[in-house]
C-alpha atoms as a PDB file:
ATOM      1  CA  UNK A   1     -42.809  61.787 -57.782  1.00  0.00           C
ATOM      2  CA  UNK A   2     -42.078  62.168 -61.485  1.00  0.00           C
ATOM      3  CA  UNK A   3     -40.653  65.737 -60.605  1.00  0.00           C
ATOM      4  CA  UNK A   4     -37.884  64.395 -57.708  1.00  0.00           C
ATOM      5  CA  UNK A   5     -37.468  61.790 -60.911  1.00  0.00           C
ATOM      6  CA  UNK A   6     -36.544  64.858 -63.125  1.00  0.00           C
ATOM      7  CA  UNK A   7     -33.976  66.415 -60.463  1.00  0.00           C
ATOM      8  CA  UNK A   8     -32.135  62.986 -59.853  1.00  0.00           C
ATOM      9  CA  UNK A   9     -31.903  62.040 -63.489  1.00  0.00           C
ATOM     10  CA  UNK A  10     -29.068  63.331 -66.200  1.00  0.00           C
ATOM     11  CA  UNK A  11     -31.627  60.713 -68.393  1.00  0.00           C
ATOM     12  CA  UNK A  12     -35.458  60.415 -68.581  1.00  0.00           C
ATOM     13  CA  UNK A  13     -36.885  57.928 -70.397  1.00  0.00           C
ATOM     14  CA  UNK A  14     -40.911  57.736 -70.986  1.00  0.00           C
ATOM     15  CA  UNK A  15     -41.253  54.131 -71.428  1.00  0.00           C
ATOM     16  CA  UNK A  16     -44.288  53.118 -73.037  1.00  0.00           C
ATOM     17  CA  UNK A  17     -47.518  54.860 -74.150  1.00  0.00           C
ATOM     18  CA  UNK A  18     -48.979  55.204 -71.148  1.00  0.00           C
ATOM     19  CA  UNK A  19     -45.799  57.120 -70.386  1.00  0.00           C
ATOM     20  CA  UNK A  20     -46.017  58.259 -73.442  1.00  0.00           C
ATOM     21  CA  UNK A  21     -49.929  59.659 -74.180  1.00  0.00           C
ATOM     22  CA  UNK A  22     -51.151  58.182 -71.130  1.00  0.00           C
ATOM     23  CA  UNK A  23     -52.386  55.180 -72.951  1.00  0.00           C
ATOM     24  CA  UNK A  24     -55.439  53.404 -71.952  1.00  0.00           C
ATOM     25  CA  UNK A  25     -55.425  54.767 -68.391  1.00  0.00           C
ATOM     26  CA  UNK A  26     -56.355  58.051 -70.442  1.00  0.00           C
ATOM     27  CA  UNK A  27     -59.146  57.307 -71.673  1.00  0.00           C
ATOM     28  CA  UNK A  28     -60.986  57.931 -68.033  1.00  0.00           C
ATOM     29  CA  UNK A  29     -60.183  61.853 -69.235  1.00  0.00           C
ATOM     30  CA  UNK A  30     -63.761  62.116 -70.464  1.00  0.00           C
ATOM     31  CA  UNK A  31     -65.246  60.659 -66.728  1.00  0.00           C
ATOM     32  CA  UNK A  32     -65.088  62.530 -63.916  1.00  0.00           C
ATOM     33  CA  UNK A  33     -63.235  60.831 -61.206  1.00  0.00           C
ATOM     34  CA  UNK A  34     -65.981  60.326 -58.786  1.00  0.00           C
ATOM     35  CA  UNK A  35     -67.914  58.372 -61.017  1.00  0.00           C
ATOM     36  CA  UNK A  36     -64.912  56.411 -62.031  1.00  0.00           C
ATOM     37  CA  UNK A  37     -64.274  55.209 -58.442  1.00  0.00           C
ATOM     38  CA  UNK A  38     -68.255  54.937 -57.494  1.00  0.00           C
ATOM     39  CA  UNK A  39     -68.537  52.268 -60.567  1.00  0.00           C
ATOM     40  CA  UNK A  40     -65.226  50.577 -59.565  1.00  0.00           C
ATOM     41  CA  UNK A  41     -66.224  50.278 -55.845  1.00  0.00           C
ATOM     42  CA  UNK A  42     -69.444  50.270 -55.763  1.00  0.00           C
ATOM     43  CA  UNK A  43     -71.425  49.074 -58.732  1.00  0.00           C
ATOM     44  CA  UNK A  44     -68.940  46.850 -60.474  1.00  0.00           C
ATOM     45  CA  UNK A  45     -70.812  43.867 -61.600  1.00  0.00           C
ATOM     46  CA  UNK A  46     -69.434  40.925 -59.021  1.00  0.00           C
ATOM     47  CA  UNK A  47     -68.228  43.159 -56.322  1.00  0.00           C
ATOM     48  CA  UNK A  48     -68.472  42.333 -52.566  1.00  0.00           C
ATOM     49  CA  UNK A  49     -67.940  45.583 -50.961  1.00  0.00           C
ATOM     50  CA  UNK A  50     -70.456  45.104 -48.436  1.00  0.00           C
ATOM     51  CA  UNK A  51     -69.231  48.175 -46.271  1.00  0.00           C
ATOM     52  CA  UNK A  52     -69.898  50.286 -49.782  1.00  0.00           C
ATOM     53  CA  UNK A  53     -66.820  52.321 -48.987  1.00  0.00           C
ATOM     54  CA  UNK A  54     -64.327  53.708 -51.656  1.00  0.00           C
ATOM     55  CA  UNK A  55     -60.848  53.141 -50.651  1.00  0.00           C
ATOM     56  CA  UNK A  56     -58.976  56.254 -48.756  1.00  0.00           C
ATOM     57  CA  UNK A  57     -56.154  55.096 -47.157  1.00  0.00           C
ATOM     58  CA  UNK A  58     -53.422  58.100 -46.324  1.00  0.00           C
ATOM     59  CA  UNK A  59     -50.755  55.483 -47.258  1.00  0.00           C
ATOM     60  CA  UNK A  60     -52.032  55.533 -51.200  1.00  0.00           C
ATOM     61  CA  UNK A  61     -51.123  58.053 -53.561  1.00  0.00           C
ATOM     62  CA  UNK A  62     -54.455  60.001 -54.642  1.00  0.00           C
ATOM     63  CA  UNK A  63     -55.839  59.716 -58.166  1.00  0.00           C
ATOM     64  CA  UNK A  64     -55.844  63.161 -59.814  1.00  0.00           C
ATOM     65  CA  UNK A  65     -58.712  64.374 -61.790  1.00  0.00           C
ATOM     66  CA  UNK A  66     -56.796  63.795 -65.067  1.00  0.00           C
ATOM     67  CA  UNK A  67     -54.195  61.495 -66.107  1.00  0.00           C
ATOM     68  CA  UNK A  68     -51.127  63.554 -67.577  1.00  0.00           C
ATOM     69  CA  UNK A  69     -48.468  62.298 -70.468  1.00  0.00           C
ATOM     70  CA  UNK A  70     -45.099  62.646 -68.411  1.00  0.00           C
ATOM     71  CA  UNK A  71     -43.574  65.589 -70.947  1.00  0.00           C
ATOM     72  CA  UNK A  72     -46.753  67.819 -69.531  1.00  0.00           C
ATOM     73  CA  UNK A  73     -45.478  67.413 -66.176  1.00  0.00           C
ATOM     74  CA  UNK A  74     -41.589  67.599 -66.866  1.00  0.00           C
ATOM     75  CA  UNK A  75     -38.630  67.112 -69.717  1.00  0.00           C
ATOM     76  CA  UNK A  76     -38.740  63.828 -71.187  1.00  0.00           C
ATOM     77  CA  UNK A  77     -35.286  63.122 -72.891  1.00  0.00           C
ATOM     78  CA  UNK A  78     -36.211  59.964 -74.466  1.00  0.00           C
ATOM     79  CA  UNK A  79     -39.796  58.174 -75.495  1.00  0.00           C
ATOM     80  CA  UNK A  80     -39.784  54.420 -76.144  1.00  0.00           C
ATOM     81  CA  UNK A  81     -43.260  53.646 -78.035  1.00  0.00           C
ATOM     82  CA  UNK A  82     -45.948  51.076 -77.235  1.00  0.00           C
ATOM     83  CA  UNK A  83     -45.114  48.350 -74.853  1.00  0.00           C
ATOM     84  CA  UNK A  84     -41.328  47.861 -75.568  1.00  0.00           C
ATOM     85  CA  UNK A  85     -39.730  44.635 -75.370  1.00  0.00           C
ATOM     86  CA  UNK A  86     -37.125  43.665 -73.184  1.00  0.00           C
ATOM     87  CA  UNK A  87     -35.218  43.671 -75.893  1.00  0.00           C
ATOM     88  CA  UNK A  88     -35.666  47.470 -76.947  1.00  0.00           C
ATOM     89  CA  UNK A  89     -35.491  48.601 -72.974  1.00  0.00           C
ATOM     90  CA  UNK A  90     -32.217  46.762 -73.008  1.00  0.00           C
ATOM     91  CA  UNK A  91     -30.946  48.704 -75.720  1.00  0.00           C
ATOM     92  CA  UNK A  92     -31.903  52.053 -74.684  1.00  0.00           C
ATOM     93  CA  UNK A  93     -30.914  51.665 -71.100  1.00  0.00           C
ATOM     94  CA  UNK A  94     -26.646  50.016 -72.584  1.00  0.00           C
ATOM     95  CA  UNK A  95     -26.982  53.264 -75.076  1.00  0.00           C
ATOM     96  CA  UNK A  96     -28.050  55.785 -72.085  1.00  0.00           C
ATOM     97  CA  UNK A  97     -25.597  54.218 -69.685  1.00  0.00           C
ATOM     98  CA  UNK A  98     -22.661  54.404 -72.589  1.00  0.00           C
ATOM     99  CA  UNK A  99     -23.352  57.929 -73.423  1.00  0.00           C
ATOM    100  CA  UNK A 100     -24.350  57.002 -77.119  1.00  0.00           C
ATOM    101  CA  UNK A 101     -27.710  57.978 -78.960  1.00  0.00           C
ATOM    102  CA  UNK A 102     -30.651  56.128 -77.900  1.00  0.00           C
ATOM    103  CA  UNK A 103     -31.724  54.593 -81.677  1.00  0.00           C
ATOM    104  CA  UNK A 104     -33.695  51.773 -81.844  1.00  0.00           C
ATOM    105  CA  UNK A 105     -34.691  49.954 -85.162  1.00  0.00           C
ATOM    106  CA  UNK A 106     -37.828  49.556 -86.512  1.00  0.00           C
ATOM    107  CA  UNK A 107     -37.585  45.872 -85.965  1.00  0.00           C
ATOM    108  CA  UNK A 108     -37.450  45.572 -81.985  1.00  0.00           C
ATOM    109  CA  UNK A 109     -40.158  48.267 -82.043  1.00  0.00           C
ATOM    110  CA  UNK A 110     -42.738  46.002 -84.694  1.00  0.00           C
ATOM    111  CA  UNK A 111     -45.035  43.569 -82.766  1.00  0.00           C
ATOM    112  CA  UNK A 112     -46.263  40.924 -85.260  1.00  0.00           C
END
């Protein structure tokens, strides 16, 4: 999906740092995915799954073994860090869509 992204956009934007780095979703790199979904469907403390099956529905995208920082899949043009604001995703996106310089200031990027 992130490569028909690429193709349709003059502009991509990794928003975030799971855009970014792949955030906290990356830190299931070091499981392998089996065990990932056999502790989430089966063996999660509190969970009824009483048929003891792991989703598999054709309709939902599958999980790849590894979760990937956009830029190693395609160009990224622009990288907003952390969790932006609104405030610093409305800035980027008026910049992009005025053909200006995407600059943001340290102080809509602090969280304090």
């Amino acid at each position: 999906m992130l490569e028909e992204f690429r193709k349709s956009c003059d502009v991509l934007v990794a928003l975030g740092d799971c855009a970014i780095s792949g955030g906290i979703p990356a830190m299931r790199n070091n499981v392998p995915l089996r065990e990932c979904l056999e502790q989430a469907y089966l063996g999660a403390p509190g969970l009824w799954n009483p048929a003891a099956v792991i989703p598999n529905d054709p309709e939902l995208p599958l999980l790849l073994n590894r979760i990937y920082p956009c830029s190693e899949v395609v160009k990224v043009d622009v990288s907003i860090p952390g969790c932006p604001p609104a405030e610093a995703i409305g800035q980027a996106l008026t910049a992009a869509l005025a053909g200006r310089p995407i600059q943001l200031e340290y102080g809509v990027l602090k969280y304090d």
